[in-house]
PDB file of N, CA and C in Angstrom:
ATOM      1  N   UNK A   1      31.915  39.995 -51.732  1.00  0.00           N
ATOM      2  CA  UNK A   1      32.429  39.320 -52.901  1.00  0.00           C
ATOM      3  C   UNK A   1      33.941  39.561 -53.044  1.00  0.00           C
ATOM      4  N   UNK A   2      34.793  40.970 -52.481  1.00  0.00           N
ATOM      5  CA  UNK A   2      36.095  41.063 -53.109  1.00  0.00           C
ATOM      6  C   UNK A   2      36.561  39.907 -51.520  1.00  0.00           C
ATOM      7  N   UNK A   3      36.034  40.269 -50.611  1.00  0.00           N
ATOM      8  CA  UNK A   3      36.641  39.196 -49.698  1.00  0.00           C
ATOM      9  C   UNK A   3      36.811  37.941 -50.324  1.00  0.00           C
ATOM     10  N   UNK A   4      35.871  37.744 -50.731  1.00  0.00           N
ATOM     11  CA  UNK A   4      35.817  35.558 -51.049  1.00  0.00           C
ATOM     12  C   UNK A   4      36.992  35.598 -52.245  1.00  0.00           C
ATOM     13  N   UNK A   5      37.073  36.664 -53.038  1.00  0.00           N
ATOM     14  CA  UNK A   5      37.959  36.343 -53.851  1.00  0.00           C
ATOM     15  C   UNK A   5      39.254  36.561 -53.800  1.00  0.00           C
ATOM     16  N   UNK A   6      39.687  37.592 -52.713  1.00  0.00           N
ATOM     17  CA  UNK A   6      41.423  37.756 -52.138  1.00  0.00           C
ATOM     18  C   UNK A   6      41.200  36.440 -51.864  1.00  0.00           C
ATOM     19  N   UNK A   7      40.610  36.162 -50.680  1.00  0.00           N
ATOM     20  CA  UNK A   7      40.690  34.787 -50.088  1.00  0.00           C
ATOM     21  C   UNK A   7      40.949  33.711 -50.951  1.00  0.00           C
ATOM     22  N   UNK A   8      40.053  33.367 -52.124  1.00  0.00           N
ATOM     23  CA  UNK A   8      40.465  32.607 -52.989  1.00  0.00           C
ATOM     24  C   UNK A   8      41.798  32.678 -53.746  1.00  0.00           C
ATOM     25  N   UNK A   9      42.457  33.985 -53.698  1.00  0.00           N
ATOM     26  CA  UNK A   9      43.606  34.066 -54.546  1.00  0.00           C
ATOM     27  C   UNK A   9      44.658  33.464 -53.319  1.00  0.00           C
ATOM     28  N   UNK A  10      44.539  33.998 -52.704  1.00  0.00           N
ATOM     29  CA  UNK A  10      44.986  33.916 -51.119  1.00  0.00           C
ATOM     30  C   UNK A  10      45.543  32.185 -50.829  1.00  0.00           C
ATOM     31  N   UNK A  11      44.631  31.475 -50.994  1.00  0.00           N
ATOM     32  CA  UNK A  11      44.093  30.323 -51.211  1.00  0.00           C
ATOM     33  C   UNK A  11      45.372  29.723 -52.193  1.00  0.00           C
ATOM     34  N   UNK A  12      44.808  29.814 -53.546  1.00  0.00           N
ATOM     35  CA  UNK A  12      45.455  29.018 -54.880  1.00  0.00           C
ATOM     36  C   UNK A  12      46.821  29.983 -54.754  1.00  0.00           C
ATOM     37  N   UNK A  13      47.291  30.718 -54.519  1.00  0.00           N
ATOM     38  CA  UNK A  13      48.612  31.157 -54.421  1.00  0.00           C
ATOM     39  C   UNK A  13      49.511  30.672 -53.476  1.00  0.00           C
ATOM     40  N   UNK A  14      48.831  30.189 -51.872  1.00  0.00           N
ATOM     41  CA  UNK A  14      49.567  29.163 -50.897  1.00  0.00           C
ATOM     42  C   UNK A  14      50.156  28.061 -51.370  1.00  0.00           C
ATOM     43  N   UNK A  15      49.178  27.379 -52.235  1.00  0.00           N
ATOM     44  CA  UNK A  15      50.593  25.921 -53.009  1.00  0.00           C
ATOM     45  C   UNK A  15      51.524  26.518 -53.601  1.00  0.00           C
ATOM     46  N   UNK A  16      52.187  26.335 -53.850  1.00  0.00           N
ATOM     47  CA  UNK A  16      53.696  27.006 -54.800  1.00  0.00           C
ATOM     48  C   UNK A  16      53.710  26.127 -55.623  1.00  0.00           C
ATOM     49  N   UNK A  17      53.398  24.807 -55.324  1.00  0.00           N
ATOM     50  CA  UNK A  17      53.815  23.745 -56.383  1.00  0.00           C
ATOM     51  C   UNK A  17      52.415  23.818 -57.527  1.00  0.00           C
ATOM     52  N   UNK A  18      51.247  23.870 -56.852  1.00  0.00           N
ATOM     53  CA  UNK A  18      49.646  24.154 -57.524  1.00  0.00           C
ATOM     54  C   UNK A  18      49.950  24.990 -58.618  1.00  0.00           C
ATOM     55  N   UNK A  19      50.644  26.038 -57.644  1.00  0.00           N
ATOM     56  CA  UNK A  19      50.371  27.654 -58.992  1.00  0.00           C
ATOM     57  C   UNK A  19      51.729  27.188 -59.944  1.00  0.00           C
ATOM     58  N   UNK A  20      52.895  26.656 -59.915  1.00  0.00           N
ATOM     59  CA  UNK A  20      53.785  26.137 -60.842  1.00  0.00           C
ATOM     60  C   UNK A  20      53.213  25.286 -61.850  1.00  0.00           C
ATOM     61  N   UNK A  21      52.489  24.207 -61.475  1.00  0.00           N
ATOM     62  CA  UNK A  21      52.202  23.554 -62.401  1.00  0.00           C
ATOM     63  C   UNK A  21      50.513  23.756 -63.250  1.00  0.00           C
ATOM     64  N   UNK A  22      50.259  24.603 -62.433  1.00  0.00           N
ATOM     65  CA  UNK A  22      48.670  25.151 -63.478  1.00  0.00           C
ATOM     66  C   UNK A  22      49.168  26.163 -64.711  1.00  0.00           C
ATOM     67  N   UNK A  23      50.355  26.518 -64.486  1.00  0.00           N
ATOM     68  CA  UNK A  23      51.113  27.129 -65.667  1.00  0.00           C
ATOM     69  C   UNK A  23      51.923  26.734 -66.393  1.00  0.00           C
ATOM     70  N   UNK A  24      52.331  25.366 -65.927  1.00  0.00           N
ATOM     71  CA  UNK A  24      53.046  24.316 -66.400  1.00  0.00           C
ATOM     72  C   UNK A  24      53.312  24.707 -67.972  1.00  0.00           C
ATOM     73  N   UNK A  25      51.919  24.504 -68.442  1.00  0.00           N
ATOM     74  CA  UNK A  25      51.194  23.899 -69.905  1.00  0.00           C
ATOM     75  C   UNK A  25      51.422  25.026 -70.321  1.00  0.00           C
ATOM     76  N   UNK A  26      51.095  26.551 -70.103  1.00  0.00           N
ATOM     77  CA  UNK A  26      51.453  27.715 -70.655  1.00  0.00           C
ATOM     78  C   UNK A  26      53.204  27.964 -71.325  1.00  0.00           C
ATOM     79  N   UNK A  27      53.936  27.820 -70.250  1.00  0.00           N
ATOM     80  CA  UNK A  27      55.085  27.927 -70.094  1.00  0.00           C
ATOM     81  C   UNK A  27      55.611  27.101 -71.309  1.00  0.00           C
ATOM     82  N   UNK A  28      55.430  25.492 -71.356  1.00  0.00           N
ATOM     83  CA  UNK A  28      55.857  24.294 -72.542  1.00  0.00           C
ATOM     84  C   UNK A  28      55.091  25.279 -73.986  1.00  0.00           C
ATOM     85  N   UNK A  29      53.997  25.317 -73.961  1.00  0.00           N
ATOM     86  CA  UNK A  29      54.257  25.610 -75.460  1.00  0.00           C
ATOM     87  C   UNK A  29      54.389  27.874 -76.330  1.00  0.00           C
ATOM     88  N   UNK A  30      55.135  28.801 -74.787  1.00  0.00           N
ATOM     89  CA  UNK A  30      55.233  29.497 -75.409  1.00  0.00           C
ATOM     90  C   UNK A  30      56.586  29.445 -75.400  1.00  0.00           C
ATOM     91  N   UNK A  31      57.542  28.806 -74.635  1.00  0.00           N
ATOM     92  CA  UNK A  31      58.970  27.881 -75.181  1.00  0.00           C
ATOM     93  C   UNK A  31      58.771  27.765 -76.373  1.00  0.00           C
ATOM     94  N   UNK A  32      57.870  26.624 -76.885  1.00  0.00           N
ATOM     95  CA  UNK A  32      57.847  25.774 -78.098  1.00  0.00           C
ATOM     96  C   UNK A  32      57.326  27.270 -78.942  1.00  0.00           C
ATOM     97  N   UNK A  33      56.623  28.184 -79.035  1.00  0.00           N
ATOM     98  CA  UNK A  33      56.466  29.158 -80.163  1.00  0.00           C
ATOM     99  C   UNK A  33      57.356  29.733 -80.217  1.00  0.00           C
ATOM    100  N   UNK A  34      58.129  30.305 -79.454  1.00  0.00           N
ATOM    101  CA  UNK A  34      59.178  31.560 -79.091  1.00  0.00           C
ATOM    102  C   UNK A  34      60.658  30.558 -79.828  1.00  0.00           C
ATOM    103  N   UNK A  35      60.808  29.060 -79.291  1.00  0.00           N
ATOM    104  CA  UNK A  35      61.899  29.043 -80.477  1.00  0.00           C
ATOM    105  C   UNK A  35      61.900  28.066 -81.662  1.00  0.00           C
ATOM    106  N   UNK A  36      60.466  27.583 -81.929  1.00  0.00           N
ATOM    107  CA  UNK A  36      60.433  27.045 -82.966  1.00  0.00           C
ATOM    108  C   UNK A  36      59.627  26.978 -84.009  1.00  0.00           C
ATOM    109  N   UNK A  37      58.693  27.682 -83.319  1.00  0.00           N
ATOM    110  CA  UNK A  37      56.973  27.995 -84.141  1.00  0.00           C
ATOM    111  C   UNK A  37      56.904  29.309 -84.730  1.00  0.00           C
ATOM    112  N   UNK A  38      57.136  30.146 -83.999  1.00  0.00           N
ATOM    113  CA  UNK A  38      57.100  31.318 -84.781  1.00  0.00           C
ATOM    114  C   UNK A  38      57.511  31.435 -85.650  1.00  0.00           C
ATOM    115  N   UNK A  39      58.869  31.027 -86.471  1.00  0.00           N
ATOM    116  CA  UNK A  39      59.202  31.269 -87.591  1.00  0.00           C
ATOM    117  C   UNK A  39      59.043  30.693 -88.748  1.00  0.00           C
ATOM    118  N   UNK A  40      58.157  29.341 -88.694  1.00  0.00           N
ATOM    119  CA  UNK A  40      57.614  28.731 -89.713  1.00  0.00           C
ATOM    120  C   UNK A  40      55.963  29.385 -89.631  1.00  0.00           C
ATOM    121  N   UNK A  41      55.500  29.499 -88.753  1.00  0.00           N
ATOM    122  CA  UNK A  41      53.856  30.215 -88.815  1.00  0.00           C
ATOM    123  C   UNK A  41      54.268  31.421 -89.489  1.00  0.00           C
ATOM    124  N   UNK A  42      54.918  32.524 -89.310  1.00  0.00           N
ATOM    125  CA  UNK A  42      55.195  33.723 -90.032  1.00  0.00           C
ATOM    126  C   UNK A  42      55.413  33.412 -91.606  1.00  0.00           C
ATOM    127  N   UNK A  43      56.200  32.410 -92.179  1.00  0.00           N
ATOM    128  CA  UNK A  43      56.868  32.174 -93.021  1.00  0.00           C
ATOM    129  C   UNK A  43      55.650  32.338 -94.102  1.00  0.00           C
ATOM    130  N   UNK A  44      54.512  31.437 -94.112  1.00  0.00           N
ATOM    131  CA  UNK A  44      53.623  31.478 -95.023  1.00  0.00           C
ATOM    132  C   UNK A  44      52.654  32.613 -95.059  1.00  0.00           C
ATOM    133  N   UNK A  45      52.658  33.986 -94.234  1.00  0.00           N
ATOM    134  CA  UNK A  45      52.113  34.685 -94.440  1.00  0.00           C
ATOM    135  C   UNK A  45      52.766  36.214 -94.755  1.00  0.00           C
ATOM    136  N   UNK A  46      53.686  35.813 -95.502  1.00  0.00           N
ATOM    137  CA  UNK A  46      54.502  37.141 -96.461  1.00  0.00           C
ATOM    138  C   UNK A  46      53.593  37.822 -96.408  1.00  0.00           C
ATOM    139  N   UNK A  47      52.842  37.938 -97.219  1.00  0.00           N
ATOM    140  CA  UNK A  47      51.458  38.656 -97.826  1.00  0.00           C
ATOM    141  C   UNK A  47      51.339  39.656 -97.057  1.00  0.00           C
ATOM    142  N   UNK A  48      51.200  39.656 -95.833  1.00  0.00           N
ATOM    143  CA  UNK A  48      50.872  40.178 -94.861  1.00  0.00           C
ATOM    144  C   UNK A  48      52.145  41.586 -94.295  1.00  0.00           C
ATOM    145  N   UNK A  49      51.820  43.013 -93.827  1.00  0.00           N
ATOM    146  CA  UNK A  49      52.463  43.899 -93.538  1.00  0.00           C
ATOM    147  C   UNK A  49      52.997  43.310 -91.536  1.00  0.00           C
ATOM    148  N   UNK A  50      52.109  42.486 -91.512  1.00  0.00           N
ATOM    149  CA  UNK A  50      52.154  42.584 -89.931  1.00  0.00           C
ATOM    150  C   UNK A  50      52.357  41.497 -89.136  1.00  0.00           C
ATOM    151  N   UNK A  51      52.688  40.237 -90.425  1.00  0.00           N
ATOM    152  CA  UNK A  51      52.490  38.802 -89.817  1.00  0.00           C
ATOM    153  C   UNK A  51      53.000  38.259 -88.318  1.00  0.00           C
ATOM    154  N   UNK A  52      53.708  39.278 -87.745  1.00  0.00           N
ATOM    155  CA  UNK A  52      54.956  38.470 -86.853  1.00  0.00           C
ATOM    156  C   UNK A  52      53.730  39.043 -85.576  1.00  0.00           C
ATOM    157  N   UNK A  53      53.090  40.594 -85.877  1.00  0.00           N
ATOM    158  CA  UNK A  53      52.334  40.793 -84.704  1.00  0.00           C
ATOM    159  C   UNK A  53      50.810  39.675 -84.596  1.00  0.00           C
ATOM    160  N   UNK A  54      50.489  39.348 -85.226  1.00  0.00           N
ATOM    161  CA  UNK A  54      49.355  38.948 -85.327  1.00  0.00           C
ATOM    162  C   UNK A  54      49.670  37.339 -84.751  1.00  0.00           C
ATOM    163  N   UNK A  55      50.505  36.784 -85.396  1.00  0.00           N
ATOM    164  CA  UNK A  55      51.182  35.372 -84.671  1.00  0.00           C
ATOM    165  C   UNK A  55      51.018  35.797 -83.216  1.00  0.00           C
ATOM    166  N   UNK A  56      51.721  36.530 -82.233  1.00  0.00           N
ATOM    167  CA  UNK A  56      52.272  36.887 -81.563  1.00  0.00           C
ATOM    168  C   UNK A  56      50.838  37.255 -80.597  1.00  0.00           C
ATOM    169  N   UNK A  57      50.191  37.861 -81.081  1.00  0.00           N
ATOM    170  CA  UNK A  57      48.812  38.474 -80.718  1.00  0.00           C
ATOM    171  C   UNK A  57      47.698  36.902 -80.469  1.00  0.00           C
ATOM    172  N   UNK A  58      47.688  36.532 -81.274  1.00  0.00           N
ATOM    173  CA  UNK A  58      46.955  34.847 -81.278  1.00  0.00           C
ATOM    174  C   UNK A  58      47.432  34.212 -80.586  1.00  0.00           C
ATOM    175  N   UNK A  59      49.013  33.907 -80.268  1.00  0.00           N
ATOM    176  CA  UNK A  59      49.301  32.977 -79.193  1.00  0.00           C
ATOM    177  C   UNK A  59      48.872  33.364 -78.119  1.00  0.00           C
ATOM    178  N   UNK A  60      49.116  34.907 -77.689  1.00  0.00           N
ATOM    179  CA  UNK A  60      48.561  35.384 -76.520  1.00  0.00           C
ATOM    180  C   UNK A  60      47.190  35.031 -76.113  1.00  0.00           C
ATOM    181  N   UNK A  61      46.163  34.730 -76.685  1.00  0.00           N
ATOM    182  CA  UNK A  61      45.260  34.675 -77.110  1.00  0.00           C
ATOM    183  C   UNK A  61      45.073  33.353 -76.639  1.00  0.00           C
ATOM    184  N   UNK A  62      45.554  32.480 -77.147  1.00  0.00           N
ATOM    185  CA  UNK A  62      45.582  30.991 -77.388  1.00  0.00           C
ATOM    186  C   UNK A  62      45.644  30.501 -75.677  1.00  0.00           C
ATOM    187  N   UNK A  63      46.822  31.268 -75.571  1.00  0.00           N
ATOM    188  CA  UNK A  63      47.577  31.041 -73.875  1.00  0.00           C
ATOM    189  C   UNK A  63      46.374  31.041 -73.076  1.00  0.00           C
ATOM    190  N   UNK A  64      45.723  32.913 -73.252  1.00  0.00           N
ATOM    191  CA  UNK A  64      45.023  32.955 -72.190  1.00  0.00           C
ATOM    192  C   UNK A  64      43.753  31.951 -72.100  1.00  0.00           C
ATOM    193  N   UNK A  65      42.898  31.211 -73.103  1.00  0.00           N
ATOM    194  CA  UNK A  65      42.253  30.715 -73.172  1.00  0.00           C
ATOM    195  C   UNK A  65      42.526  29.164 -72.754  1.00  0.00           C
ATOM    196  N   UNK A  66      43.186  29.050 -73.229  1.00  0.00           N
ATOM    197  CA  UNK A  66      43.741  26.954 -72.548  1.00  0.00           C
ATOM    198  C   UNK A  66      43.875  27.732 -71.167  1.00  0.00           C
ATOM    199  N   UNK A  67      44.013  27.983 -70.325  1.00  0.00           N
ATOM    200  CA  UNK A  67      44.023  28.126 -68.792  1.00  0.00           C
ATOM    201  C   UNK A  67      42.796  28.497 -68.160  1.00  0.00           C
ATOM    202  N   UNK A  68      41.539  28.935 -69.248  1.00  0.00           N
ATOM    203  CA  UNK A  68      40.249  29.375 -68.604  1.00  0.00           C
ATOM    204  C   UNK A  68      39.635  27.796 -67.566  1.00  0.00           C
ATOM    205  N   UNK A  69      39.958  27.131 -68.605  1.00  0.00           N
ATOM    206  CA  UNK A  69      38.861  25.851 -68.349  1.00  0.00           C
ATOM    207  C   UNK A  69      39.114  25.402 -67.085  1.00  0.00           C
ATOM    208  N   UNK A  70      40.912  25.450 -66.638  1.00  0.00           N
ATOM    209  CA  UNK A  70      42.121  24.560 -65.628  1.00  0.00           C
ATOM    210  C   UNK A  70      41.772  26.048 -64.412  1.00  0.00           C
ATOM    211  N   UNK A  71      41.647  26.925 -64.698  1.00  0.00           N
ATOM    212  CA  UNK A  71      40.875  28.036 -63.693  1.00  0.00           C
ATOM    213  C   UNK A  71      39.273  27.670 -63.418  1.00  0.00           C
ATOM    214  N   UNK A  72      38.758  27.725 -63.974  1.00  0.00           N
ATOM    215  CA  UNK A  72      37.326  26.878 -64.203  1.00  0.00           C
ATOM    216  C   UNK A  72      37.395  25.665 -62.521  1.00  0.00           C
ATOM    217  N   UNK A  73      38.027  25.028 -62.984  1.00  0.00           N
ATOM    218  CA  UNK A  73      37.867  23.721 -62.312  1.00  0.00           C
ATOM    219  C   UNK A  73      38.379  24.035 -61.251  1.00  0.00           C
ATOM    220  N   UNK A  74      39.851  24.603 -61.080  1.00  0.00           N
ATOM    221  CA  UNK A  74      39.803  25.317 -59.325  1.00  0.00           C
ATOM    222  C   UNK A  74      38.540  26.326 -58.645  1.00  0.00           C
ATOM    223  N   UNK A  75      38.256  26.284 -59.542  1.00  0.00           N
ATOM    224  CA  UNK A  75      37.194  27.279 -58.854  1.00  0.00           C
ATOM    225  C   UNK A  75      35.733  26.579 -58.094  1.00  0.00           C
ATOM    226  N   UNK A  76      35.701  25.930 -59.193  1.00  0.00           N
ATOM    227  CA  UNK A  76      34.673  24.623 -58.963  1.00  0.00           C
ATOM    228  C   UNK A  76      34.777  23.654 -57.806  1.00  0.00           C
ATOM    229  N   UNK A  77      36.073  23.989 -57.565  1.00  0.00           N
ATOM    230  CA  UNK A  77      36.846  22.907 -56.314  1.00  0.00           C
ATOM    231  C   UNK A  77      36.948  23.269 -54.960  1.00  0.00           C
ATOM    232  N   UNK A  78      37.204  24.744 -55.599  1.00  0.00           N
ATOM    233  CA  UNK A  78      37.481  25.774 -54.427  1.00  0.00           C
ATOM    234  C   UNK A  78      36.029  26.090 -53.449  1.00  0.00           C
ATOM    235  N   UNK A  79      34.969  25.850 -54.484  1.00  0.00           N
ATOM    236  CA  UNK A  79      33.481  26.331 -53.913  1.00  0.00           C
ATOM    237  C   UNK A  79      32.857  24.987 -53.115  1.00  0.00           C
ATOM    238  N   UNK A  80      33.455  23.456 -53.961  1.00  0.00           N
ATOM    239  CA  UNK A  80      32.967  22.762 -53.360  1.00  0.00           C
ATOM    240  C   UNK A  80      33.584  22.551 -51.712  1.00  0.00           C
ATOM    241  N   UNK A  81      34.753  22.671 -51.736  1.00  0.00           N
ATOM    242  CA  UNK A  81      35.635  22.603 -50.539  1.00  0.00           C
ATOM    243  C   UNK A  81      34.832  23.266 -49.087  1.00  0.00           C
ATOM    244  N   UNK A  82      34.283  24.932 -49.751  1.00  0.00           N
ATOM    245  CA  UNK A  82      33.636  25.692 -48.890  1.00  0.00           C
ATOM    246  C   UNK A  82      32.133  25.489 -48.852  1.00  0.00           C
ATOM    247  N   UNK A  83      31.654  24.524 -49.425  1.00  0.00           N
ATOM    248  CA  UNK A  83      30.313  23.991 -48.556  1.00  0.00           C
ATOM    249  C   UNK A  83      30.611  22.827 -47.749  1.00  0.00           C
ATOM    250  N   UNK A  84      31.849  21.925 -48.139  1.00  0.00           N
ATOM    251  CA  UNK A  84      31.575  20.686 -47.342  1.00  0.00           C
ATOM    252  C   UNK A  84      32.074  21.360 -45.356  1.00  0.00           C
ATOM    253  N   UNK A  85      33.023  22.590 -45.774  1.00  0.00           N
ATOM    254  CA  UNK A  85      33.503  22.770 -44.333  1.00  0.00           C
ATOM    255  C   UNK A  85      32.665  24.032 -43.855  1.00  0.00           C
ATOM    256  N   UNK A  86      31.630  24.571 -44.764  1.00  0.00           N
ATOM    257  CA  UNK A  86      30.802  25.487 -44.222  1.00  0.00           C
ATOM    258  C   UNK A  86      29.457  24.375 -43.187  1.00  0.00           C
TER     259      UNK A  86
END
């Protein structure tokens, strides 16, 4: 199993252009939080001792999850690839 999966990293790390743009989408909107979101999302939660970590903590959050699905589907691709040439 750790074989198939270097291999697979091995694999999706050879495109340069693949692994650029599967992060594409990450990259555009923690731009867009870092200089324009964060400081209106913080804004309405004065209330709060900790607002700026918790923003900050959720995007992370946010990030890692929108890329599960776009990992998902290479993977799905990656397995079909290795039955049609197995």
């Amino acid at each position: 199993m750790r074989q198939m999966t270097i291999r697979g990293l091995k694999l999706f790390f050879r495109d340069k252009s693949g692994v650029f743009f599967s992060l594409l989408g990450v990259i555009i909107i923690f731009c867009l939080f870092v200089f324009f979101i964060s400081d209106l999302a913080t804004q309405g939660l004065d209330f709060l001792d900790n607002a700026s970590y918790i923003m900050n903590s959720w995007m992370v959050a946010g990030m890692l999850a929108s890329q599960l699905p776009q990992a998902w589907a290479r993977m799905q691709l990656w397995s079909q690839t290795m039955k049609i040439n197995a």
